[in-house]
N, C-alpha and C. Protein backbone atom coordinates (compact mmCIF):
# COMPACT_ATOMS: atom_id res chain seq x y z
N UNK A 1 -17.01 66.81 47.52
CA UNK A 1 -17.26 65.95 48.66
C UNK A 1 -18.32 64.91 48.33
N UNK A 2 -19.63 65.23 47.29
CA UNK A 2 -20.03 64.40 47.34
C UNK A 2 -19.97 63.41 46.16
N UNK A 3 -18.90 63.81 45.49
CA UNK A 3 -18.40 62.75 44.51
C UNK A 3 -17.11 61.77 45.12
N UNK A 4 -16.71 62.27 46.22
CA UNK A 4 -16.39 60.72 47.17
C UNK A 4 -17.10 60.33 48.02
N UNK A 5 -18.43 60.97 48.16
CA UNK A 5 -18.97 59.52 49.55
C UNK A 5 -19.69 58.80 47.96
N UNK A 6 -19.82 59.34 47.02
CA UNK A 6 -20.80 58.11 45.61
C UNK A 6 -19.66 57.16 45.75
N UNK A 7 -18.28 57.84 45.39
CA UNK A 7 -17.29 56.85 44.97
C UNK A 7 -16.97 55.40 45.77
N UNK A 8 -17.24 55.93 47.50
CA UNK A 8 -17.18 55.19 48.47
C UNK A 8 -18.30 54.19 48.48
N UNK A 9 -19.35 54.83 48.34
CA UNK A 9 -20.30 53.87 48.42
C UNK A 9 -20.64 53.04 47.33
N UNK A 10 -20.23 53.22 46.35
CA UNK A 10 -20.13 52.51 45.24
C UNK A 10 -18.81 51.57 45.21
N UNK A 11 -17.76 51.86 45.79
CA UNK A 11 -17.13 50.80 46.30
C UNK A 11 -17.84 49.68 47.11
N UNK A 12 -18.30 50.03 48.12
CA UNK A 12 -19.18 49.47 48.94
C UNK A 12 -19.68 48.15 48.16
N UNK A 13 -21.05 48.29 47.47
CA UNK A 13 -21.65 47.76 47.21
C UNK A 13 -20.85 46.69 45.87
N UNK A 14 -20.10 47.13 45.20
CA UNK A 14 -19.01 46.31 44.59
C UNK A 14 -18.46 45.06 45.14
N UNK A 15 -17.70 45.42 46.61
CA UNK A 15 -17.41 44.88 47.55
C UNK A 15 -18.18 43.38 48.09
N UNK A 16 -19.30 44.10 48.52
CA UNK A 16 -20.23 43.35 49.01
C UNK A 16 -21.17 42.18 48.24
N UNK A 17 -21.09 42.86 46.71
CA UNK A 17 -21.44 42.35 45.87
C UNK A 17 -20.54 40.79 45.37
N UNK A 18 -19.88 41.11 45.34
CA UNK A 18 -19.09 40.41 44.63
C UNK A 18 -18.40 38.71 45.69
N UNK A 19 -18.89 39.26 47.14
CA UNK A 19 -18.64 38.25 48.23
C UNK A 19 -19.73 36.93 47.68
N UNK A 20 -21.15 37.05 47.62
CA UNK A 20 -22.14 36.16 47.46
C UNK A 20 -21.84 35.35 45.84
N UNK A 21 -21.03 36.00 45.04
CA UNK A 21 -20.33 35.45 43.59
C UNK A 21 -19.27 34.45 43.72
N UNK A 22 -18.46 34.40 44.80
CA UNK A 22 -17.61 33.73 45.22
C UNK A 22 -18.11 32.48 45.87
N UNK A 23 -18.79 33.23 46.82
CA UNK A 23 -19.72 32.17 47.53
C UNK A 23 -20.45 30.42 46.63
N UNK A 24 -20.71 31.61 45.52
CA UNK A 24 -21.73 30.21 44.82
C UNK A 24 -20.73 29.48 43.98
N UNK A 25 -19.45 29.58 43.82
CA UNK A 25 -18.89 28.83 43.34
C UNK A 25 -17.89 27.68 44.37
N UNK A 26 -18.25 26.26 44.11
CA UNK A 26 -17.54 25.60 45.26
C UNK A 26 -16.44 25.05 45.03
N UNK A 27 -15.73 25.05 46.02
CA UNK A 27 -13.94 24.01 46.10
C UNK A 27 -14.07 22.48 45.76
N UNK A 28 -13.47 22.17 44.40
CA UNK A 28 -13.64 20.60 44.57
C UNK A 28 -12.70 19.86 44.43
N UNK A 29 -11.73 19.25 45.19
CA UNK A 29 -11.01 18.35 44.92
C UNK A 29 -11.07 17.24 44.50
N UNK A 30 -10.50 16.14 43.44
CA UNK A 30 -10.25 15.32 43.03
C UNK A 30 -8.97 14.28 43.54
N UNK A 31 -9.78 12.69 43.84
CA UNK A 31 -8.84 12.08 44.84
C UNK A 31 -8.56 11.11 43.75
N UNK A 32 -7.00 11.00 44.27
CA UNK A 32 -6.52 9.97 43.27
C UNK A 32 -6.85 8.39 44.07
N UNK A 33 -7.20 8.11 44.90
CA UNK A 33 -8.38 7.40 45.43
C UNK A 33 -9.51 7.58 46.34
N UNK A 34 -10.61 6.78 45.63
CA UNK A 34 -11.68 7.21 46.43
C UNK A 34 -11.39 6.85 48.12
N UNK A 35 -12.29 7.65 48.76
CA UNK A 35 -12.79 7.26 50.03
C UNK A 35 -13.09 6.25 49.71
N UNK A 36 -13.37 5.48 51.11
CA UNK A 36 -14.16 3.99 51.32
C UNK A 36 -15.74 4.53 52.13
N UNK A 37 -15.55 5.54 52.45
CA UNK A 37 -17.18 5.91 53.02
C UNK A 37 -16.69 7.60 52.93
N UNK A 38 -18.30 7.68 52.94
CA UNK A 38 -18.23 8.79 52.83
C UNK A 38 -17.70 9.95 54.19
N UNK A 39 -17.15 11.11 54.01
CA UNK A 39 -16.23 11.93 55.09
C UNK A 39 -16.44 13.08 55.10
N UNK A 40 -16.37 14.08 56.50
CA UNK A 40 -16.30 15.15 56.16
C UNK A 40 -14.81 15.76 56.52
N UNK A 41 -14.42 16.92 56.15
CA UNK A 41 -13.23 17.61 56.21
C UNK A 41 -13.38 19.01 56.58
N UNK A 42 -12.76 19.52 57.58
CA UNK A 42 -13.35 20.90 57.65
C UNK A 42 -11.91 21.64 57.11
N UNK A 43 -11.85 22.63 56.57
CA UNK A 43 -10.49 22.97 55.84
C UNK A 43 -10.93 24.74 54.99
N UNK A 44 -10.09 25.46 55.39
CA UNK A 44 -10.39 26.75 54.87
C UNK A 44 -11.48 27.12 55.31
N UNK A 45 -11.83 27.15 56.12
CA UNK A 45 -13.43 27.77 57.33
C UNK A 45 -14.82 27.17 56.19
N UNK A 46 -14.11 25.85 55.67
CA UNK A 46 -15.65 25.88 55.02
C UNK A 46 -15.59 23.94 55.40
N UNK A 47 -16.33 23.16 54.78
CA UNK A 47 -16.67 21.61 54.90
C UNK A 47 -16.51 21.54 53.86
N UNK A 48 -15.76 20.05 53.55
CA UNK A 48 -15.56 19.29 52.63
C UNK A 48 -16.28 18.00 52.49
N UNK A 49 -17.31 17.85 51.78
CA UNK A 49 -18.17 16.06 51.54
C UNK A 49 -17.14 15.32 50.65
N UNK A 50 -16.93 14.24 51.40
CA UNK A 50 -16.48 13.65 50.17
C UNK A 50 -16.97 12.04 50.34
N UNK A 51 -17.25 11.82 49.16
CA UNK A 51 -17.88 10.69 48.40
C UNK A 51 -17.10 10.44 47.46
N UNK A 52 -16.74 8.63 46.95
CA UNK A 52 -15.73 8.32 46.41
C UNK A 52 -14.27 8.81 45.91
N UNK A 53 -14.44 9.89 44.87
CA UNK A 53 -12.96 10.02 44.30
C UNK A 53 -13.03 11.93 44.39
N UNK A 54 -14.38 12.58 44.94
CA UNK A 54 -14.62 13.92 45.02
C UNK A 54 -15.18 14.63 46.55
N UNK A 55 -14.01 15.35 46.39
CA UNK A 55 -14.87 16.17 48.01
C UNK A 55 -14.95 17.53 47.75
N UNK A 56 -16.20 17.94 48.08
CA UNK A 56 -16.67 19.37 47.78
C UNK A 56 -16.82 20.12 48.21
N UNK A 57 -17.17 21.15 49.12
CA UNK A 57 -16.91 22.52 49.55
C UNK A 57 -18.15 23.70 49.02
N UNK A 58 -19.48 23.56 49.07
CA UNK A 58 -20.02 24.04 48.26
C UNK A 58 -20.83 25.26 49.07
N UNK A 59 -19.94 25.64 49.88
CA UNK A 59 -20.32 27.03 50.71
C UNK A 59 -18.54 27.47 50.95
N UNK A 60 -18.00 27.57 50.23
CA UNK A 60 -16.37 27.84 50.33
C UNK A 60 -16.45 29.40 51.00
N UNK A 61 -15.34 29.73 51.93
CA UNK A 61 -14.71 31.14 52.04
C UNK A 61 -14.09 31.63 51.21
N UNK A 62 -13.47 32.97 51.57
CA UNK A 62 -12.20 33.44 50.83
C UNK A 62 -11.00 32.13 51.24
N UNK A 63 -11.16 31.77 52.30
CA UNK A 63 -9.87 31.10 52.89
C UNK A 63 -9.93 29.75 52.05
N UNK A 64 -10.77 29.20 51.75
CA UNK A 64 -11.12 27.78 51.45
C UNK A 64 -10.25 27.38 49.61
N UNK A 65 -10.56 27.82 48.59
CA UNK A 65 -9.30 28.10 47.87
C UNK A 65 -7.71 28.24 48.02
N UNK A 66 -7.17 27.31 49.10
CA UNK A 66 -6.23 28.14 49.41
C UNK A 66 -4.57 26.81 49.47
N UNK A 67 -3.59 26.99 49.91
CA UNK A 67 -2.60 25.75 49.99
C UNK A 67 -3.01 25.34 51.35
N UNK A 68 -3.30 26.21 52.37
CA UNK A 68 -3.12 25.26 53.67
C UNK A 68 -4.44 24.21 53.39
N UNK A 69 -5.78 25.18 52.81
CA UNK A 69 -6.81 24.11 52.81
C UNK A 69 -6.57 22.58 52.09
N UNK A 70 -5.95 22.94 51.15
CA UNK A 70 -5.63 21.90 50.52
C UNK A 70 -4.99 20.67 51.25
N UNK A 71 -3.89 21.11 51.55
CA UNK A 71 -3.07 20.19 52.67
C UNK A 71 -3.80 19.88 53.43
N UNK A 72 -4.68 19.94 54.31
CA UNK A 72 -5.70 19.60 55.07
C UNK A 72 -6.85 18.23 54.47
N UNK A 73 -6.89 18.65 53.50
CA UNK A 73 -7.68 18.09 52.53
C UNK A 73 -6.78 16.87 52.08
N UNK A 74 -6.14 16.36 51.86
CA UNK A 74 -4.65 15.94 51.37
C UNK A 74 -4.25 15.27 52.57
N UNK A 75 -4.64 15.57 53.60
CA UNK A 75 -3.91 14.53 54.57
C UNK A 75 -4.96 14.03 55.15
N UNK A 76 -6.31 14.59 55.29
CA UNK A 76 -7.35 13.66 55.57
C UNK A 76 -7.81 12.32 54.60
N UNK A 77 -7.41 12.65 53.40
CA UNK A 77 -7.91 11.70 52.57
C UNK A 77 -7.16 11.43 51.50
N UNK A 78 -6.45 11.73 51.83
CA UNK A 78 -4.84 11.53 50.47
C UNK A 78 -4.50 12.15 49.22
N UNK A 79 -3.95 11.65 48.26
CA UNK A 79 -3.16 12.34 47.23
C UNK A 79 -4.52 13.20 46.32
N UNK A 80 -4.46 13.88 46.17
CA UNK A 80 -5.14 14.85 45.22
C UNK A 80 -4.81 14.64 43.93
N UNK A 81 -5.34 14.78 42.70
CA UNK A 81 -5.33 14.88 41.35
C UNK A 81 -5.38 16.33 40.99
N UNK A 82 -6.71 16.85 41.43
CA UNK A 82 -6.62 18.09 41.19
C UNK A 82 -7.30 18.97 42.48
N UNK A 83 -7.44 20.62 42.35
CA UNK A 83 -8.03 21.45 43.43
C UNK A 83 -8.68 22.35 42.76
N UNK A 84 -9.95 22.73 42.59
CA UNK A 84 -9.97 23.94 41.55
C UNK A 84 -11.02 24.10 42.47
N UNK A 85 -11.76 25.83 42.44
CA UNK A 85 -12.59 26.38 42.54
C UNK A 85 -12.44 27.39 41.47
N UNK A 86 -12.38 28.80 41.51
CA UNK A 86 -12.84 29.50 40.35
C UNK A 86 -11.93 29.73 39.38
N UNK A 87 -10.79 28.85 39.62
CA UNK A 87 -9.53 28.43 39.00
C UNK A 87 -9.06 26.84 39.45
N UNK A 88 -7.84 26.41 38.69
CA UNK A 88 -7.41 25.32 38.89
C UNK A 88 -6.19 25.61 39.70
N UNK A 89 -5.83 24.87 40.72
CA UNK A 89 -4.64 25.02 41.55
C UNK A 89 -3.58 24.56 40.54
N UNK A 90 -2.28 24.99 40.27
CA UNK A 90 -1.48 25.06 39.58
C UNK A 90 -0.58 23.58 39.73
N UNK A 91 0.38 23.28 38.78
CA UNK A 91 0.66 21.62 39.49
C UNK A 91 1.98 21.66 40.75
N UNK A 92 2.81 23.05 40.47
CA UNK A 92 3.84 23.00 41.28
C UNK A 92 2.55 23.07 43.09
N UNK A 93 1.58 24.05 43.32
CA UNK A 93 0.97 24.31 44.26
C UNK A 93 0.38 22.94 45.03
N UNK A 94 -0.32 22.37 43.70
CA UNK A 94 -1.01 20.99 43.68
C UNK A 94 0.45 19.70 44.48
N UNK A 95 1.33 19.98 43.70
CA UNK A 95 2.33 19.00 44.47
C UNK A 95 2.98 19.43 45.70
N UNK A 96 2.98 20.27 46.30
CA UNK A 96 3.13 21.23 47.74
C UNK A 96 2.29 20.25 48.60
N UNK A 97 1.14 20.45 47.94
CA UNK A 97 -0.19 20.09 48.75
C UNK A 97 -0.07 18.93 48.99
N UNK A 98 0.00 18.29 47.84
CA UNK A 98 0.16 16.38 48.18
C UNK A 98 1.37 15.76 48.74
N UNK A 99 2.43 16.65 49.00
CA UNK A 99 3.46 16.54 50.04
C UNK A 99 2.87 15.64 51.15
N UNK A 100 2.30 16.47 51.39
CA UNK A 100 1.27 16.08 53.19
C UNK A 100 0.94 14.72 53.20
N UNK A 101 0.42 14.61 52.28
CA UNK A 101 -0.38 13.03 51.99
C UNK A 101 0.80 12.04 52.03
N UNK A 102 1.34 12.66 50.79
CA UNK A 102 2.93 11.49 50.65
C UNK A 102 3.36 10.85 51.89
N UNK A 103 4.09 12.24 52.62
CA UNK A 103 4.72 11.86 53.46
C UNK A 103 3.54 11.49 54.96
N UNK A 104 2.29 11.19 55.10
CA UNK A 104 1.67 10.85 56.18
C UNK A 104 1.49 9.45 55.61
N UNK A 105 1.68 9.46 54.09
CA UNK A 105 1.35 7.20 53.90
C UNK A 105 2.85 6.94 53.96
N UNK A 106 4.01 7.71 54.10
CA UNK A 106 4.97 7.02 54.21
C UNK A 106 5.08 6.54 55.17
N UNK A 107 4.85 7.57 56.65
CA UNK A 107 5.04 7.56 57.65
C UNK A 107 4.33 6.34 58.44
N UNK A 108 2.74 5.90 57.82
CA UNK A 108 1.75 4.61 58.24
C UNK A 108 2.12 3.68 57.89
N UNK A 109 3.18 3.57 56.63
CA UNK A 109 3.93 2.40 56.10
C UNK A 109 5.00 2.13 56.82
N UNK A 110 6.06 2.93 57.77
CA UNK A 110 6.91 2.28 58.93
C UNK A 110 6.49 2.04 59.91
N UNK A 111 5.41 2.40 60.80
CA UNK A 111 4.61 2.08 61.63
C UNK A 111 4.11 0.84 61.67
N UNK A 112 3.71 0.33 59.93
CA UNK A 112 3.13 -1.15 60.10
C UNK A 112 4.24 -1.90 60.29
N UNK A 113 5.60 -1.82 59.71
CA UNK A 113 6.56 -2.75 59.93
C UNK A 113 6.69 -3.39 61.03
């Protein structure tokens, strides 16, 4: 018995541990054009700064790494280059994402007609 409450609680602290590791690493997207001023984005329960051609995320969630964030990200401020936090978003994922964008400048381009 009491070699599962160690086991448990040593899960525990694993657990818990390992949240504030995540934490310090931030979401940064890369814009295939810059902003014209600087913006914020709220996307995956965390904020996105973005300044010219980069918006950052530097208190990210679990959620904030993620496709919907991205898309979010992607339609506030357009086509993405890249998405990485403690990995790089993959290019099929990456082009999912910039869907959004695509099709919201297509959509501002019949509007102006």
């Amino acid at each position: 018995m009491k070699l599962l409450t160690l086991a448990a609680a040593c899960a525990a602290v694993a657990t818990l541990s390992a949240a504030p590791a995540f934490a310090g690493q931030p979401v940064v997207a890369k814009l295939a054009q810059p902003v014209t001023q600087a913006t914020k984005v709220i996307a995956g329960d965390a904020v996105f700064s973005c300044e010219g051609d980069t918006c950052t995320a530097n208190a990210p969630t679990s959620q904030t790494f993620s496709s919907t964030a991205c898309k979010t990200v992607a339609a506030k401020v357009g086509t993405l280059v890249s998405f990485t936090g403690t990995k790089s978003m993959d290019d099929a994922r990456l082009g999912a994402c910039n869907s959004v964008a695509v099709a919201k400048a297509a959509g501002s381009q019949v509007a102006n007609k």
